[in-house]
C-alpha atoms as a PDB file:
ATOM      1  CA  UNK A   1      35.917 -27.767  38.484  1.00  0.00           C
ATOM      2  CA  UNK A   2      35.169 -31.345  37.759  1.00  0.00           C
ATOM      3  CA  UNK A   3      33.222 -32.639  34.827  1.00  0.00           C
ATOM      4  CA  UNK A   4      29.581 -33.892  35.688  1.00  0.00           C
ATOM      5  CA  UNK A   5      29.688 -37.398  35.991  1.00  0.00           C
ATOM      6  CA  UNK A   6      25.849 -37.558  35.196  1.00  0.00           C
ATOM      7  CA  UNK A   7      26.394 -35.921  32.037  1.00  0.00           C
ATOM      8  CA  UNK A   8      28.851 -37.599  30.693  1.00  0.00           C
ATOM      9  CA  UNK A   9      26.891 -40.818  31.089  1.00  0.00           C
ATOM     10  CA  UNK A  10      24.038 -38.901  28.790  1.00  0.00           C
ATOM     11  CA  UNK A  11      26.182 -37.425  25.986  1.00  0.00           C
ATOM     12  CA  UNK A  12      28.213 -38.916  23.482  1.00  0.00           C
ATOM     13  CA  UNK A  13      31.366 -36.965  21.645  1.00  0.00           C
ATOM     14  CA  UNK A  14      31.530 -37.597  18.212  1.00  0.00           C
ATOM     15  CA  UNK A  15      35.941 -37.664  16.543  1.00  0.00           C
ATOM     16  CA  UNK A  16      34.815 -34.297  15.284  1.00  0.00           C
ATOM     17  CA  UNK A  17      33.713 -32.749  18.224  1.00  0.00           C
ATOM     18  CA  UNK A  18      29.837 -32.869  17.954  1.00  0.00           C
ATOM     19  CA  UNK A  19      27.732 -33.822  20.991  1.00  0.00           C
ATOM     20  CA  UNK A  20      25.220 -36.603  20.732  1.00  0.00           C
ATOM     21  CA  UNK A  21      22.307 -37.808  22.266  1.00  0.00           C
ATOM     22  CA  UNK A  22      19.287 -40.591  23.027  1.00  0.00           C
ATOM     23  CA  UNK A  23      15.803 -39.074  21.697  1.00  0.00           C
ATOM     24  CA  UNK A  24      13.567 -38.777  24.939  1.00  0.00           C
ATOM     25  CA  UNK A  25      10.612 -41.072  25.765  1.00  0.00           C
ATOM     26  CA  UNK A  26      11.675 -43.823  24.675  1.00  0.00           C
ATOM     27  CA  UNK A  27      11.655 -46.154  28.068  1.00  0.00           C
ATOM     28  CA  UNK A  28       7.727 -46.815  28.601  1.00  0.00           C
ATOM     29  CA  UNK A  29       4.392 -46.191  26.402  1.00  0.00           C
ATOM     30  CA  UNK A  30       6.279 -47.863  23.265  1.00  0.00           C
ATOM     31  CA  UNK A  31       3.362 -50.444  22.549  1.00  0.00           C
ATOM     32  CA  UNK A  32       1.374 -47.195  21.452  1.00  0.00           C
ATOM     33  CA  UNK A  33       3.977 -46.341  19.116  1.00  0.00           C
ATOM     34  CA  UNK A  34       4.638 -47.056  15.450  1.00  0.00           C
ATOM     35  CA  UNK A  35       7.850 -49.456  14.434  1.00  0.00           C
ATOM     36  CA  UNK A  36       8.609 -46.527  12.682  1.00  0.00           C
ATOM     37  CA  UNK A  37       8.888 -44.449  15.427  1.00  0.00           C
ATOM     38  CA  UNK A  38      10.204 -46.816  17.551  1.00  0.00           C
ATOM     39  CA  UNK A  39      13.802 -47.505  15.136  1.00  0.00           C
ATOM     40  CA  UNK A  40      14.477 -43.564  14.845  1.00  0.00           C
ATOM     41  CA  UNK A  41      14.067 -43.608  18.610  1.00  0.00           C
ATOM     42  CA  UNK A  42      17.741 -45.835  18.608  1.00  0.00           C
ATOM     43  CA  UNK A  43      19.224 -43.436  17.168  1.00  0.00           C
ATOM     44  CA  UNK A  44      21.851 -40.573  18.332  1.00  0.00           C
ATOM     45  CA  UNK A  45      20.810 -37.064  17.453  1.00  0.00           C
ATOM     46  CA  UNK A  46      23.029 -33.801  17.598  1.00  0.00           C
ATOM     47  CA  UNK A  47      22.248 -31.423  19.625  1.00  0.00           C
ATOM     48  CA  UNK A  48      21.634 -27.832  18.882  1.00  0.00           C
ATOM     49  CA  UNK A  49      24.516 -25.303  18.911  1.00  0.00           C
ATOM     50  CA  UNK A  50      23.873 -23.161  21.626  1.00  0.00           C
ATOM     51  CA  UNK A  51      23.285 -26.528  23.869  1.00  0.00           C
ATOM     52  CA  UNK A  52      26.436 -27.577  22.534  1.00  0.00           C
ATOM     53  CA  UNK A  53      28.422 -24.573  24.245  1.00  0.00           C
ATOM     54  CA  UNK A  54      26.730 -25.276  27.570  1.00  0.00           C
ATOM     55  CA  UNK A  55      27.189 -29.095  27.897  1.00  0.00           C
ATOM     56  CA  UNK A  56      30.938 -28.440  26.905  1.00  0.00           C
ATOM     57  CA  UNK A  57      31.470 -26.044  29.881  1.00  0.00           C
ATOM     58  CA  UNK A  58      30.105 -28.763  32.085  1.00  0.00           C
ATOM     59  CA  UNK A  59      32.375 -31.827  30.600  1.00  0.00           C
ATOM     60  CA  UNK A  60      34.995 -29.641  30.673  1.00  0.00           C
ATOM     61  CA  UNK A  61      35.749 -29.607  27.232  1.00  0.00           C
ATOM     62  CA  UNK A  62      37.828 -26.924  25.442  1.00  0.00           C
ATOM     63  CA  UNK A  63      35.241 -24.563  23.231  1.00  0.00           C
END
């Protein structure tokens, strides 16, 4: 099976094997939003564990 193209444009692996990515609404509707909320929107978050398993099957990434 090959690794989903559309995820791996979505999710960013981390040296130590973690799975990142871009906090959600963050394209339109910004000009209602704080500056505050706005910076911690750049940021990469990790996702949660058992998320983690599934996106790995998908990139086909060992577990």
């Amino acid at each position: 099976m090959k690794a989903k193209k559309a995820l791996l444009k979505r999710f960013k692996i981390t040296g130590t094997g973690k799975i990142l990515h871009r906090k959600a609404g963050q394209n339109h509707y910004r000009s209602k939003k704080t500056g505050e909320d706005r910076r911690k929107g750049r940021k990469w978050i990790e996702i949660s564990k058992g998320e983690t398993k599934k996106i790995r099957k998908f990139l086909q990434l060992k577990v």
